[in-house]
N, C-alpha and C. Protein backbone atom coordinates (compact mmCIF):
# COMPACT_ATOMS: atom_id res chain seq x y z
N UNK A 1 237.46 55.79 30.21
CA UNK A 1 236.64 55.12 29.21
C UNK A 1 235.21 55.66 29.29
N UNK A 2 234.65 56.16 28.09
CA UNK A 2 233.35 56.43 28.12
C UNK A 2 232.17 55.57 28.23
N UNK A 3 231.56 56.13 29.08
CA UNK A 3 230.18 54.84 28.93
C UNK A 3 229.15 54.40 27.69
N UNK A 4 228.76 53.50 27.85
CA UNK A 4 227.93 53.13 26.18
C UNK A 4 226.85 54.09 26.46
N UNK A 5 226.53 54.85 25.32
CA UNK A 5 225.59 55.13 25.38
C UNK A 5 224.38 54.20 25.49
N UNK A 6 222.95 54.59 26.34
CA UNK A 6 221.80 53.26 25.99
C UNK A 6 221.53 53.25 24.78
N UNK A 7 221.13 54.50 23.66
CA UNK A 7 220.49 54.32 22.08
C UNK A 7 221.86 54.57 21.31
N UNK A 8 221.81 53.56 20.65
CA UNK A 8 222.86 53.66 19.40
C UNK A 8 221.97 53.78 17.80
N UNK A 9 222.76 54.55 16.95
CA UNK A 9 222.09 55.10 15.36
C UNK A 9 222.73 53.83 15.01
N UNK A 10 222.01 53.41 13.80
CA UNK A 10 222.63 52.21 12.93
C UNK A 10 223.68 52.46 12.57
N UNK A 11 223.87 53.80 12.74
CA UNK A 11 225.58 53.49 12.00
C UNK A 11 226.39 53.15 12.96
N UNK A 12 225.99 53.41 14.32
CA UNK A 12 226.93 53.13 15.49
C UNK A 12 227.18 51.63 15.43
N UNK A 13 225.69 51.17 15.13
CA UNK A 13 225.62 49.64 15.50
C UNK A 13 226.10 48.70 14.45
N UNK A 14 226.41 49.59 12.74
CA UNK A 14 226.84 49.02 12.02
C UNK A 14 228.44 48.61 12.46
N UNK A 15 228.79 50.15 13.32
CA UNK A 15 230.31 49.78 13.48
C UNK A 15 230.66 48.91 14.34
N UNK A 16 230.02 48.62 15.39
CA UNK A 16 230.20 47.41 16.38
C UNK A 16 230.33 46.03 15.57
N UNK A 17 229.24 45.99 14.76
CA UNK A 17 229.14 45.01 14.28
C UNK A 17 230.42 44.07 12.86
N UNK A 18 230.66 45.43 12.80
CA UNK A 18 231.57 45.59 11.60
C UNK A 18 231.22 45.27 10.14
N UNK A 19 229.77 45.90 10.08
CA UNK A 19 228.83 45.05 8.56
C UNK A 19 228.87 46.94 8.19
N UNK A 20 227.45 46.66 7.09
CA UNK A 20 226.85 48.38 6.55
C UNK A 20 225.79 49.10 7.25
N UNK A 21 225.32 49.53 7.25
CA UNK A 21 224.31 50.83 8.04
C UNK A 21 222.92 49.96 7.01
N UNK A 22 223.09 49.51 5.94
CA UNK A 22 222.28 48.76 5.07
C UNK A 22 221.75 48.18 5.81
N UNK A 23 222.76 47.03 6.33
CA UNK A 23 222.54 45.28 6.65
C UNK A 23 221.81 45.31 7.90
N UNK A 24 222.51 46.43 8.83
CA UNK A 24 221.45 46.99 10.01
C UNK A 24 220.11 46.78 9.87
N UNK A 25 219.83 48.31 9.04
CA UNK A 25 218.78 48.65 8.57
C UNK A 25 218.09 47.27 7.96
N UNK A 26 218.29 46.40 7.11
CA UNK A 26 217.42 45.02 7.38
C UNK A 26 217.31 44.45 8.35
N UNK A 27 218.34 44.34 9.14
CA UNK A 27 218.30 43.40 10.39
C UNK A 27 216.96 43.80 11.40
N UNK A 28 216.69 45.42 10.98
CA UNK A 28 216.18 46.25 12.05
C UNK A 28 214.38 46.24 12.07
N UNK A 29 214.47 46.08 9.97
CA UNK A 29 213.37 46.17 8.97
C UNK A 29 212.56 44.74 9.07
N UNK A 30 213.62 43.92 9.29
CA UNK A 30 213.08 42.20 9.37
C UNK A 30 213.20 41.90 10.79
N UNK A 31 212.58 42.93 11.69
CA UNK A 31 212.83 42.32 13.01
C UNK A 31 213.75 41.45 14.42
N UNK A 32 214.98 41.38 13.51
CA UNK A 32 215.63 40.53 14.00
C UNK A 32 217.06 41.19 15.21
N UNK A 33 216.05 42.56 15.07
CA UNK A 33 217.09 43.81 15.68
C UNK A 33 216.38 44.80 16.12
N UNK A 34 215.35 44.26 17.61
CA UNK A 34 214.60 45.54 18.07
C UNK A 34 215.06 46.74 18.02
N UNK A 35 214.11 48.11 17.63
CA UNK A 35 215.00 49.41 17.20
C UNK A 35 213.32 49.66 17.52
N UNK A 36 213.77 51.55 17.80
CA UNK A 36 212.96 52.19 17.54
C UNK A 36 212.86 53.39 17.00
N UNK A 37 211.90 54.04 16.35
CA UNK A 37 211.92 55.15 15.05
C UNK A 37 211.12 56.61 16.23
N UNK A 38 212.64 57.23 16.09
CA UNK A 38 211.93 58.76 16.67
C UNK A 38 212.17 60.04 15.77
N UNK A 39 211.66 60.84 16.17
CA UNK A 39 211.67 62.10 15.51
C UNK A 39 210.43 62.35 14.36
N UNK A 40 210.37 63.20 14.44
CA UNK A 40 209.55 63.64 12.47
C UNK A 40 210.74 62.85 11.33
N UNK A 41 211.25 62.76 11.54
CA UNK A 41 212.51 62.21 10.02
C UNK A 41 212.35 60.64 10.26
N UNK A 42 211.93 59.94 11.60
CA UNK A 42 212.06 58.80 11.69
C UNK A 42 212.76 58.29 11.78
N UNK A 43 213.87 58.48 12.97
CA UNK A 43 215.92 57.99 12.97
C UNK A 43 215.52 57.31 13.54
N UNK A 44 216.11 55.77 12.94
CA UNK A 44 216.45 54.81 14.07
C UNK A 44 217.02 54.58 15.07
N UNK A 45 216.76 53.87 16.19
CA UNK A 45 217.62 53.27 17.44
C UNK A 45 217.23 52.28 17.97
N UNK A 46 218.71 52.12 18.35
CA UNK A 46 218.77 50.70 18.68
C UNK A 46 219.43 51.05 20.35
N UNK A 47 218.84 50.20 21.35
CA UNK A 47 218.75 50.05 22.43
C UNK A 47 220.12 49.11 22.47
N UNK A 48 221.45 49.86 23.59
CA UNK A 48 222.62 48.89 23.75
C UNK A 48 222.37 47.62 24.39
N UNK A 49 221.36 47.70 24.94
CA UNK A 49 220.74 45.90 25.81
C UNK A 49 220.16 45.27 24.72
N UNK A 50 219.79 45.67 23.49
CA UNK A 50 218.93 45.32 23.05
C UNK A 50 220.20 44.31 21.41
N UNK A 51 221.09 45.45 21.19
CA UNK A 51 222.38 44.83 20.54
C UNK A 51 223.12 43.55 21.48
N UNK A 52 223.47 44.06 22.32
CA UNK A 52 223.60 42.81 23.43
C UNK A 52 223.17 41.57 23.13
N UNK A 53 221.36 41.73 23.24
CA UNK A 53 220.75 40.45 23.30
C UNK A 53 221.03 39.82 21.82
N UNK A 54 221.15 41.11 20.56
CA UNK A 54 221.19 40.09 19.67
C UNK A 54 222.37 39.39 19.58
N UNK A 55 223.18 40.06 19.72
CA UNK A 55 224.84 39.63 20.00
C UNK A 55 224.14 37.87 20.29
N UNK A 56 224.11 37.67 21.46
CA UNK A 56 224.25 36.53 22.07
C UNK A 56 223.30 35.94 21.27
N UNK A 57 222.07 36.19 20.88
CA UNK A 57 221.51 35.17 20.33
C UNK A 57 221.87 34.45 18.83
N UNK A 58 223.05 35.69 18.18
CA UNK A 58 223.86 35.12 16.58
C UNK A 58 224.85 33.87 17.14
N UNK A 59 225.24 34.13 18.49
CA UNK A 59 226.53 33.08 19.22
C UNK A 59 225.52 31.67 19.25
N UNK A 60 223.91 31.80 19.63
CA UNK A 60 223.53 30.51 20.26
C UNK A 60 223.06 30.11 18.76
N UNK A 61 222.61 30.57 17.74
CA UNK A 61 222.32 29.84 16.35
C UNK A 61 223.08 29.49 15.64
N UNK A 62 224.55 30.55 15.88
CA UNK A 62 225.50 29.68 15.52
C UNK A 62 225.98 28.46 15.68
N UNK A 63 225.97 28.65 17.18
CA UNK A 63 226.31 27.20 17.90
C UNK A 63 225.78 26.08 16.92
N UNK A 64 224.35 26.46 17.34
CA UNK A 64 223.53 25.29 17.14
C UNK A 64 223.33 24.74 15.58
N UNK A 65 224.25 25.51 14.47
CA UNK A 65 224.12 25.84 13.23
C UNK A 65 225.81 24.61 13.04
N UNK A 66 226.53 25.10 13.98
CA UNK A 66 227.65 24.32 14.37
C UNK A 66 227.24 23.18 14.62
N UNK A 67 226.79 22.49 15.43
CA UNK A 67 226.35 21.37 15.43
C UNK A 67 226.16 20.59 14.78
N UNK A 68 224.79 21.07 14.55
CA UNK A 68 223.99 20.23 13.24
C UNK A 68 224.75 20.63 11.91
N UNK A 69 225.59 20.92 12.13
CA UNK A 69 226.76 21.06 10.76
C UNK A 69 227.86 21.08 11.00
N UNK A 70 228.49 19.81 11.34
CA UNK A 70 229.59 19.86 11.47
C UNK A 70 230.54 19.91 10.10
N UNK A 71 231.67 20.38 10.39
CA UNK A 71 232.92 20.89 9.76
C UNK A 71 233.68 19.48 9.15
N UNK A 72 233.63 19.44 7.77
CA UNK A 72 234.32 17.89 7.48
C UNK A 72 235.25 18.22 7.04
N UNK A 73 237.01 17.89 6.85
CA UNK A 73 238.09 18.33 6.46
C UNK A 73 237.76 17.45 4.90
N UNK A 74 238.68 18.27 4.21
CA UNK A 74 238.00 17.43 2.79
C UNK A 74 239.09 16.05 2.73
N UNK A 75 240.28 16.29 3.48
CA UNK A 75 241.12 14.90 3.96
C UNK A 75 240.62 13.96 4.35
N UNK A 76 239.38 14.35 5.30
CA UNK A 76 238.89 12.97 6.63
C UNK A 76 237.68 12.55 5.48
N UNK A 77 236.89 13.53 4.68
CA UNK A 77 236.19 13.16 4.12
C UNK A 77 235.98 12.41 2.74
């Protein structure tokens, strides 16, 4: 098994994610997805600790999105 690379291109990170190279690219544009811009062309990257952290932090707003919203069956309701 190959090791993760540390910098992933949005498209890498689109595919983890299983979204567009787009949705990235906002995620990346609106901060919500530390990256950084190298080269003269300006390619993005994204740091694999850095996907990680967001990883976990979509699990804890979810949660907490879960919560304070719970799920009503339209039966019980």
């Amino acid at each position: 098994m190959a090791a993760t690379p540390r910098f992933l291109t949005l498209a890498d990170v689109a595919e983890v994610l299983n979204t567009s190279s787009a949705q990235v690219y906002a995620l990346v544009r609106r901060g919500e997805l530390p990256a950084i811009k190298i080269g003269g062309r300006g390619q993005w990257r994204v740091e694999s600790t850095q996907l990680e952290d967001f990883i976990q932090r979509m699990y804890a707003e979810t949660k907490t999105f879960v919560d304070e919203h719970p799920f009503v069956d339209a039966e019980d309701g």
